[in-house]
Protein backbone atom coordinates (compact mmCIF):
# COMPACT_ATOMS: atom_id res chain seq x y z
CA UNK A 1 53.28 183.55 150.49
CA UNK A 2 53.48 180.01 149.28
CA UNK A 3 53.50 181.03 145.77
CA UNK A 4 56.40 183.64 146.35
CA UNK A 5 58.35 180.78 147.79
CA UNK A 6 58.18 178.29 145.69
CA UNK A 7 58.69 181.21 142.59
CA UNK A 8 61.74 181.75 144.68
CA UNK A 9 63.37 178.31 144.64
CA UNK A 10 62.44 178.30 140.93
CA UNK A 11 64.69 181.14 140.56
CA UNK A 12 67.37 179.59 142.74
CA UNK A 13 67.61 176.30 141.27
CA UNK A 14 67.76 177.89 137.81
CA UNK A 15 70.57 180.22 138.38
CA UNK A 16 72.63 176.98 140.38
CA UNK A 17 71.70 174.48 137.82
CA UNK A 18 73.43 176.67 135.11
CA UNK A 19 75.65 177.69 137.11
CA UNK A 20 76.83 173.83 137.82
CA UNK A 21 76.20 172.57 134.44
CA UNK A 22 78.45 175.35 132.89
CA UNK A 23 81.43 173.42 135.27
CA UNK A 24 80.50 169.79 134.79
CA UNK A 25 83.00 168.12 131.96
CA UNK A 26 82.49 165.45 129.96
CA UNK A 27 84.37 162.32 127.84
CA UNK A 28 82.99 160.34 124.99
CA UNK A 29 83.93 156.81 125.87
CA UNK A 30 83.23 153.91 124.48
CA UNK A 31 81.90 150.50 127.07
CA UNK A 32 84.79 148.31 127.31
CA UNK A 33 84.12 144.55 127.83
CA UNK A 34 85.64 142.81 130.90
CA UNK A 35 88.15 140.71 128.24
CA UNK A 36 88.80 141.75 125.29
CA UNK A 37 87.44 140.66 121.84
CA UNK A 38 88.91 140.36 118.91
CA UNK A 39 88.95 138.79 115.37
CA UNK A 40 89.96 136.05 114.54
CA UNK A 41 90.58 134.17 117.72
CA UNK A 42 93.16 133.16 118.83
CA UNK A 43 95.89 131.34 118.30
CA UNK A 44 95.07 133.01 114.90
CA UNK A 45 96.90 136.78 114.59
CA UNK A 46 94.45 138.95 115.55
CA UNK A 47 93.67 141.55 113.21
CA UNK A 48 90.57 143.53 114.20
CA UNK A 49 89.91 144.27 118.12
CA UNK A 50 85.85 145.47 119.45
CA UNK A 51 86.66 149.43 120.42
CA UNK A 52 83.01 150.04 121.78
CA UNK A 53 79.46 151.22 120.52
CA UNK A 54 77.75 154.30 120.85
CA UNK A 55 74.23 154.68 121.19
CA UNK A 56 73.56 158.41 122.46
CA UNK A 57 73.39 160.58 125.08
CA UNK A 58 74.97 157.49 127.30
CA UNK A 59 78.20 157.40 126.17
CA UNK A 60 78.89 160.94 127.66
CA UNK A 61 80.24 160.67 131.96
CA UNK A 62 81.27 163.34 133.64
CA UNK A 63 84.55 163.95 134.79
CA UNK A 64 83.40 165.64 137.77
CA UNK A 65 79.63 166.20 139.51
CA UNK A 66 80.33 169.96 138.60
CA UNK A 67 80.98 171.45 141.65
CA UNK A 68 78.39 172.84 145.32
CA UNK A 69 76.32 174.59 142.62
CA UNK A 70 75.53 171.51 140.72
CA UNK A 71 75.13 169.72 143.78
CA UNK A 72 72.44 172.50 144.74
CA UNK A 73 71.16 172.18 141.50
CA UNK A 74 70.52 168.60 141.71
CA UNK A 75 68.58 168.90 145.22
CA UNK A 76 66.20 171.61 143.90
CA UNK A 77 65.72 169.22 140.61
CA UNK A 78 64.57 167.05 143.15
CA UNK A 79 62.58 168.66 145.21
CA UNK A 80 60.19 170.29 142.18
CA UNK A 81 60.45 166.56 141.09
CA UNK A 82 62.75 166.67 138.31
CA UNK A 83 65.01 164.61 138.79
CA UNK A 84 67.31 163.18 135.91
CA UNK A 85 65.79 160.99 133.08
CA UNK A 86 67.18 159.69 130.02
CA UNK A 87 66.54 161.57 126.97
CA UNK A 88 65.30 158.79 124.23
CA UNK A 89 64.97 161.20 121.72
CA UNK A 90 68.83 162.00 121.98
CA UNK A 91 69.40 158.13 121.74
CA UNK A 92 70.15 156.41 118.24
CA UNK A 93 66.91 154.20 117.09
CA UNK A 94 67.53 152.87 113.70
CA UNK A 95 70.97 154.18 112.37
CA UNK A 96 71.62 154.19 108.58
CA UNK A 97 74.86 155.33 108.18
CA UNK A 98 77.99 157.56 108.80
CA UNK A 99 80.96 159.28 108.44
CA UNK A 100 83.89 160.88 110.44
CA UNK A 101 85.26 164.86 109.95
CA UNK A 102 88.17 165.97 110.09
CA UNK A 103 87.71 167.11 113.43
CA UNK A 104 86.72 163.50 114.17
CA UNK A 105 83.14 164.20 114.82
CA UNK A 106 81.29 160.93 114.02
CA UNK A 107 77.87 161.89 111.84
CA UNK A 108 75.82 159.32 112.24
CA UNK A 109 72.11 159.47 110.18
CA UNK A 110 68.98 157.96 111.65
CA UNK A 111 65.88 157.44 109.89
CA UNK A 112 64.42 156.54 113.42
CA UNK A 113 64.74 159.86 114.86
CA UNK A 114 64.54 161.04 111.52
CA UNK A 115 67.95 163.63 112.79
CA UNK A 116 71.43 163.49 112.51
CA UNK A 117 73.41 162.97 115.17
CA UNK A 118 76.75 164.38 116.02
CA UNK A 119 79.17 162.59 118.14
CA UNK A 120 81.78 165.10 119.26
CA UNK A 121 84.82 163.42 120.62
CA UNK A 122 87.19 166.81 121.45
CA UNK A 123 84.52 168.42 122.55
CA UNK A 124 82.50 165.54 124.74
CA UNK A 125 79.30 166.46 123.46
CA UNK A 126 76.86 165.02 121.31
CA UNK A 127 74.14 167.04 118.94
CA UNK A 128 71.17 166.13 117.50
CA UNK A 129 70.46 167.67 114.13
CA UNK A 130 67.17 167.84 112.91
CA UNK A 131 66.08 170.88 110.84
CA UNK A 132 66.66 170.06 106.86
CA UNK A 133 65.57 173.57 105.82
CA UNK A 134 64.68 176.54 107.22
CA UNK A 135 60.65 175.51 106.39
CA UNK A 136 60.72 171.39 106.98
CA UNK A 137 63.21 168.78 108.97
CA UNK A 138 64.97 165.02 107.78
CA UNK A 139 62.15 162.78 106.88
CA UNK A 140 64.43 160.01 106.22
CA UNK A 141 67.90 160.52 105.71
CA UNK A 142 70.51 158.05 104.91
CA UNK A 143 73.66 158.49 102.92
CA UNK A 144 76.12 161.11 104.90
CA UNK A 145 79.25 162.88 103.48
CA UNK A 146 81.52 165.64 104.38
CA UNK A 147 82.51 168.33 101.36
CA UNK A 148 85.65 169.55 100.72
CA UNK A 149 85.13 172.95 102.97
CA UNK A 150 83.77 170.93 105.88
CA UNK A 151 80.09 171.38 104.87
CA UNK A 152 78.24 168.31 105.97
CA UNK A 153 75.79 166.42 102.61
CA UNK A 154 73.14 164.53 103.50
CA UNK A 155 70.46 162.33 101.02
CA UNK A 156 66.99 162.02 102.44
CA UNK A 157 65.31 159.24 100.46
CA UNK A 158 61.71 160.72 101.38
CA UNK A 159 62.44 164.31 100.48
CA UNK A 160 63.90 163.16 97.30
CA UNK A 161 67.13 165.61 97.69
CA UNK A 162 70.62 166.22 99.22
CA UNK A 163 70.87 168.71 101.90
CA UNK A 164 73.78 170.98 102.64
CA UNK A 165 74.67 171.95 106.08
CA UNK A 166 77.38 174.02 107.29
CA UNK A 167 79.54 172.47 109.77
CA UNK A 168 77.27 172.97 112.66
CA UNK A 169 74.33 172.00 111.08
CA UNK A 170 72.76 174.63 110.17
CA UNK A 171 70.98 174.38 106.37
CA UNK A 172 72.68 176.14 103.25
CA UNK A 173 70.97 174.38 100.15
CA UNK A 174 69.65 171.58 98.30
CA UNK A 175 70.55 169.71 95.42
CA UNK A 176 68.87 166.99 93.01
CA UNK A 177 65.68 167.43 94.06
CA UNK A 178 64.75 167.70 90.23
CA UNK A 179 66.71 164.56 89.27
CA UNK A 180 66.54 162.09 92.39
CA UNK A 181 63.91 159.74 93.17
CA UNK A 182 64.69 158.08 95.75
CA UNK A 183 68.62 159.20 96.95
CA UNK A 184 70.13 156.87 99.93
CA UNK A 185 74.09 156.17 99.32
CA UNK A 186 75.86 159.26 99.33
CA UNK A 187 79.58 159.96 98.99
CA UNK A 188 82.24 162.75 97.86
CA UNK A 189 85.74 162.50 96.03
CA UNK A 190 87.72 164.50 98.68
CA UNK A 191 90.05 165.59 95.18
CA UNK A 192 87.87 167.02 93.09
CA UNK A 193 84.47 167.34 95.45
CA UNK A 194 82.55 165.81 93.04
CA UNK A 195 79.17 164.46 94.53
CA UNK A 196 77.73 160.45 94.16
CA UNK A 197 74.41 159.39 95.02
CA UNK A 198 73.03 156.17 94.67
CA UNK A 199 69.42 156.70 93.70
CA UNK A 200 67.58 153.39 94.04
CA UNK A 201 64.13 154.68 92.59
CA UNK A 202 66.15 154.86 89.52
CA UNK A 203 68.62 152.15 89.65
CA UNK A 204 71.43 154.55 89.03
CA UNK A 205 74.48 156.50 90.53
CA UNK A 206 73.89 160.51 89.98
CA UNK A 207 77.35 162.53 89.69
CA UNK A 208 77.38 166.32 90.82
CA UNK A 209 79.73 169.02 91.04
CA UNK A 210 80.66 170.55 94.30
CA UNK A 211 78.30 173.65 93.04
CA UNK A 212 75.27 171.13 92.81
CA UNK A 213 75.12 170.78 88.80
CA UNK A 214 74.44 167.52 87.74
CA UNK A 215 77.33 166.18 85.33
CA UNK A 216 77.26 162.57 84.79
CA UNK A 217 75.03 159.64 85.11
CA UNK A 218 76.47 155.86 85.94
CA UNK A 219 74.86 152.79 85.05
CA UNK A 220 70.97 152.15 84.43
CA UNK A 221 68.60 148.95 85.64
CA UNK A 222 69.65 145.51 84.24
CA UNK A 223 72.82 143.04 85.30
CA UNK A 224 74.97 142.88 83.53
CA UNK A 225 78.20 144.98 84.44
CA UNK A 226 77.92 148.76 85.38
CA UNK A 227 73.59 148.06 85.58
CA UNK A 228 71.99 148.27 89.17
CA UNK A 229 69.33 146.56 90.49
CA UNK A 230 68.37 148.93 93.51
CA UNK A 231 71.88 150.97 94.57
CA UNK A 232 71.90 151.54 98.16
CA UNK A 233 75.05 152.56 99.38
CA UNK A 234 78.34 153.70 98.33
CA UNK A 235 81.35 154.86 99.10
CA UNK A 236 84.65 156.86 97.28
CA UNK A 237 87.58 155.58 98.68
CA UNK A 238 91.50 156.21 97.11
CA UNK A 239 90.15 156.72 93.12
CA UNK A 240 87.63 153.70 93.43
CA UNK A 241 83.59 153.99 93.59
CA UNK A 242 82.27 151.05 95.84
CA UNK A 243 78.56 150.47 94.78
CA UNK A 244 76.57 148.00 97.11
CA UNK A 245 74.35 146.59 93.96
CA UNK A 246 71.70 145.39 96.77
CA UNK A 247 69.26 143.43 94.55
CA UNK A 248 71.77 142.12 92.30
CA UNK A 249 73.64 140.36 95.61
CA UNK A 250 76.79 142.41 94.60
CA UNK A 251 79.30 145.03 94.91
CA UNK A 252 80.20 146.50 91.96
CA UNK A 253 83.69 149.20 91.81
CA UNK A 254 84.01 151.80 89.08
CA UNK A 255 87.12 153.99 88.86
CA UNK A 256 87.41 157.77 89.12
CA UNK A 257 85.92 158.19 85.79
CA UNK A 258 83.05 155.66 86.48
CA UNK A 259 84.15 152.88 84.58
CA UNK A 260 83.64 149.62 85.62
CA UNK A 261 86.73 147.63 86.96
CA UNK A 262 85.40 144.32 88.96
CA UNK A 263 82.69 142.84 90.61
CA UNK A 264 82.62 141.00 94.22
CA UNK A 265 80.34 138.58 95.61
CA UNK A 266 77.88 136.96 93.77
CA UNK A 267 74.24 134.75 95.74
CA UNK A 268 75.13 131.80 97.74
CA UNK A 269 74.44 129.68 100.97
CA UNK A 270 78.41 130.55 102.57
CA UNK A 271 80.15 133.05 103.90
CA UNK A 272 81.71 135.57 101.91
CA UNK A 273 78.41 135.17 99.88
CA UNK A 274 76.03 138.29 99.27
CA UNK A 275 72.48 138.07 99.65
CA UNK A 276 71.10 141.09 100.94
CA UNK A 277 74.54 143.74 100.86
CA UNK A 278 74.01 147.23 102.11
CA UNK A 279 77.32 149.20 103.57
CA UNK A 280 80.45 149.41 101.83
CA UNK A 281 83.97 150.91 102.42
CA UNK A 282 87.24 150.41 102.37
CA UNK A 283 90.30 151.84 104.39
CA UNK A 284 93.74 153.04 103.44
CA UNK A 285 95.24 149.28 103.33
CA UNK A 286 92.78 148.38 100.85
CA UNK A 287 90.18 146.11 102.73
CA UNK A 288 87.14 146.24 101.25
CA UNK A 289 84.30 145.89 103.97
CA UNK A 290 80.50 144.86 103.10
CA UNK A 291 77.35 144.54 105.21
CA UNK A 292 75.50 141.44 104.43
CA UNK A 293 72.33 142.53 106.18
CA UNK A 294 70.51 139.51 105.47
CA UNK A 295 72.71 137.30 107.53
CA UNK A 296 73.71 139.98 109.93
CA UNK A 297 77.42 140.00 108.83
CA UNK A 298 80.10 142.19 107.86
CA UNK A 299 82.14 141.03 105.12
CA UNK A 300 85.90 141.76 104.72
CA UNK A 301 87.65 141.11 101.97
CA UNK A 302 91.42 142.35 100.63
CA UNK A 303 92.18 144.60 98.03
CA UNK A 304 91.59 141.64 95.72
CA UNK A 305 88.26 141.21 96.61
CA UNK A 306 89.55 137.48 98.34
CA UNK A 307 87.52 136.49 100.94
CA UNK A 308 89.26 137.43 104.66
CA UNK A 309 86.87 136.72 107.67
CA UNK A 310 83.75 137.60 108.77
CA UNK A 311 82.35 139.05 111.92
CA UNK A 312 78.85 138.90 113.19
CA UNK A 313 75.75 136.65 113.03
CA UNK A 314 72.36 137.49 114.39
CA UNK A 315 72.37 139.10 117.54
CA UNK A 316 72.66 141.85 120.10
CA UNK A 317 75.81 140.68 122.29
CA UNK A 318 79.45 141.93 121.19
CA UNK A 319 79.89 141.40 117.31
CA UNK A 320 76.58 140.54 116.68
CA UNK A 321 74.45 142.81 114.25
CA UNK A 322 70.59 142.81 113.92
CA UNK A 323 69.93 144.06 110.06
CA UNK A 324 72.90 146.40 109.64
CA UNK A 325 72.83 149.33 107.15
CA UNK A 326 75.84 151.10 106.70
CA UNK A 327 79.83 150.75 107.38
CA UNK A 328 82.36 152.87 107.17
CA UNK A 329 86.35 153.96 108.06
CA UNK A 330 88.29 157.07 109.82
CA UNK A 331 91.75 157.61 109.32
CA UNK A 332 92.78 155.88 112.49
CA UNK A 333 91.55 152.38 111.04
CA UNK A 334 88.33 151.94 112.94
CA UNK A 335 85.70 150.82 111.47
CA UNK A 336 81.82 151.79 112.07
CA UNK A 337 79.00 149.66 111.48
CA UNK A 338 75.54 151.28 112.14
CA UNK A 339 73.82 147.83 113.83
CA UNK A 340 70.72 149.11 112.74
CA UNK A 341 68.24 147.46 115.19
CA UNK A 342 70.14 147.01 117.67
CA UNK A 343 69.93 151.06 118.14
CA UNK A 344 73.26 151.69 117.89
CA UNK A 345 76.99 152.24 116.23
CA UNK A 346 79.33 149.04 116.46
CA UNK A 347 83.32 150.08 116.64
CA UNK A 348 86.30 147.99 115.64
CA UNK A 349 89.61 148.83 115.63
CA UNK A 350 92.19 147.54 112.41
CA UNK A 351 94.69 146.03 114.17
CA UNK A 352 96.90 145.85 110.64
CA UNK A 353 99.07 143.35 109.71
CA UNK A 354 101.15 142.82 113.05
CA UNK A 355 98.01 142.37 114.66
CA UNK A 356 98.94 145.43 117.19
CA UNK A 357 97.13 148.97 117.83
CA UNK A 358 97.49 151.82 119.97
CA UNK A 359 94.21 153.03 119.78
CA UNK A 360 92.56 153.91 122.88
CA UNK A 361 89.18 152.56 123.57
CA UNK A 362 88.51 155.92 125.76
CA UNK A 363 89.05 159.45 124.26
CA UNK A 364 90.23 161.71 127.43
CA UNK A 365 89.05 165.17 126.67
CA UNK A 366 87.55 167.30 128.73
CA UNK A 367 84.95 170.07 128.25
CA UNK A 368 81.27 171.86 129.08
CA UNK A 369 78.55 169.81 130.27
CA UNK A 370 76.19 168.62 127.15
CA UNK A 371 74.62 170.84 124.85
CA UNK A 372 72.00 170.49 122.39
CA UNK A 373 72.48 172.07 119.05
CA UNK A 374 70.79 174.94 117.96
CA UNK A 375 69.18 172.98 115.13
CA UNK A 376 67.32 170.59 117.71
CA UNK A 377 63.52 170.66 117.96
């Protein structure tokens, strides 16, 4: 009799959990400080302002407690004794790097978790890709890049190979696998979907086309200009190639073509010095933004390559960075910096030249409660 019973409220708490979770809504937001931060400080014009970080599962609140049935649901979780728990492996551990869709899903990689997570701001939900192939998952991936149909690349250093997902993250194909040693940077000409990846085992910068077919090869281990000294990441922004040169404390840009056109930074004790450079980007005003992982910085600098202002130092409070990897842009003019460990995915907002923004540091949309992608295991 006491089995039957408790098989009962099994049942029961099953059919009202789903039933509650299928009502419970969700936003993506961003903490907010209690004053807000921005860079430089005043009196200087502002001209970047702290959005938020995201570090998982977290940054996802309901908009309502779904309803009597998830309220049910909730006293039967506690009764078997399940009550609510954080789920670590749906929390970011050692991000690499990033990118934003044009839905404005935010793809961040983690080597950590050794999965790709998906940070869904229309629909409030985040997934956690992990399968690479149908036969093995992500080892270590770094670099992350979005095709020109929406298919989502990513470079595993470990497996030695790009991946290609379709837009949900479920595996299509490889490429390199035959020419890569050690692929991290990763990035895509949205014009001509022409593929870059920085391969580091081989102090070089592989070119493929969309299709997968290797077509060019850029630069080869020395420095002087266009040589590498361990490529890490990269990024196509505009018609420009931005190639964090780690070893050779530089960034190095190459046109369309993969010609070289200047060099910035160069070793030093100041700021605006490179020692250790990983993450580079730019945005559509033509800042130029660098991680200098060494010192826990990121680096901005004009479309000049002058040296603008720096934000950071060692740390885990607000604009602090412990060993950054990667940075990158969206077309609203925030700016991402995976704060490596520190667990998590630093956001600034570009403020532009009036030192103004509209940018909301919440995005209000509504949906189903959390769900974890198919490709989760």
């Amino acid at each position: 009799m006491k089995t039957k019973f408790i098989v009962f409220l099994l049942l029961l708490f099953i059919t009202l959990a789903l039933t509650g979770c299928g009502e419970t809504r969700h936003l993506l937001r961003y903490d907010k400080p209690a004053e807000e931060k921005v860079w430089p400080q005043l009196p200087d014009k502002p001209r970047f302002r702290y959005v938020g970080q995201l570090v998982g599962e977290s940054n996802l609140s309901a908009v309502n407690d779904g309803g009597a049935g998830a309220a049910i649901g909730r006293f039967f979780k506690a009764l078997v004794g399940l009550n609510d728990r954080p789920d670590t492996s749906r929390s970011l551990l050692r991000p690499q790097s990033g990118t934003v869709d044009a839905a404005g899903r935010i793809i961040v990689t983690d080597a950590g978790r050794q999965a790709i997570f998906v940070f869904d701001q229309k629909l409030g939900k985040l997934d956690v890709w992990r399968g690479a192939t149908k036969d093995f998952n992500f080892v270590s991936p770094v670099g992350v890049a979005v095709a020109k149909n929406g298919d989502i690349l990513v470079a595993d250093s470990e497996l030695r190979r790009v991946i290609r997902l379709d837009s949900k993250g479920n595996p299509k194909s490889t490429l390199g696998f035959e020419d890569l040693e050690r692929p991290t940077g990763l990035s895509i000409d949205a014009k001509t979907g022409r593929i870059f990846v920085a391969d580091t085992g081989e102090h070089n910068i592989k070119v493929y086309s969309d299709a997968g077919k290797l077509i060019q090869v850029i630069g080869q281990v020395g420095t002087r200009r266009g040589e590498f000294n361990a490529p890490t990441h990269i990024s196509f922004v505009g018609d420009k190639l931005y190639v964090t040169d780690t070893f050779n404390a530089r960034v190095q840009i190459f046109d369309s073509k993969g010609r070289f056109i200047r060099a910035i930074g160069s070793r030093g004790l100041y700021l605006g010095n490179l020692v250790r450079p990983k993450g580079v980007t730019a945005d559509s005003f033509g800042n130029i933004y660098i991680i200098e992982s060494f010192h826990d910085y990121l680096l901005i600098y004009d479309q000049d390559t002058r040296f603008l202002l720096p934000i950071g130092g060692t740390g885990s409070g607000i604009g602090k960075f412990y060993l950054p990897a990667g940075v990158w842009s969206d077309q609203q003019s925030r700016i991402y910096v995976a704060d490596m460990y520190n667990g998590r995915v630093v956001v600034f907002q570009y403020l532009g030249e009036q030192g103004q923004s509209d940018a909301s540091s919440v995005i209000p949309i509504s949906v189903n409660a959390v769900s974890a992608s198919s490709q989760e295991k």
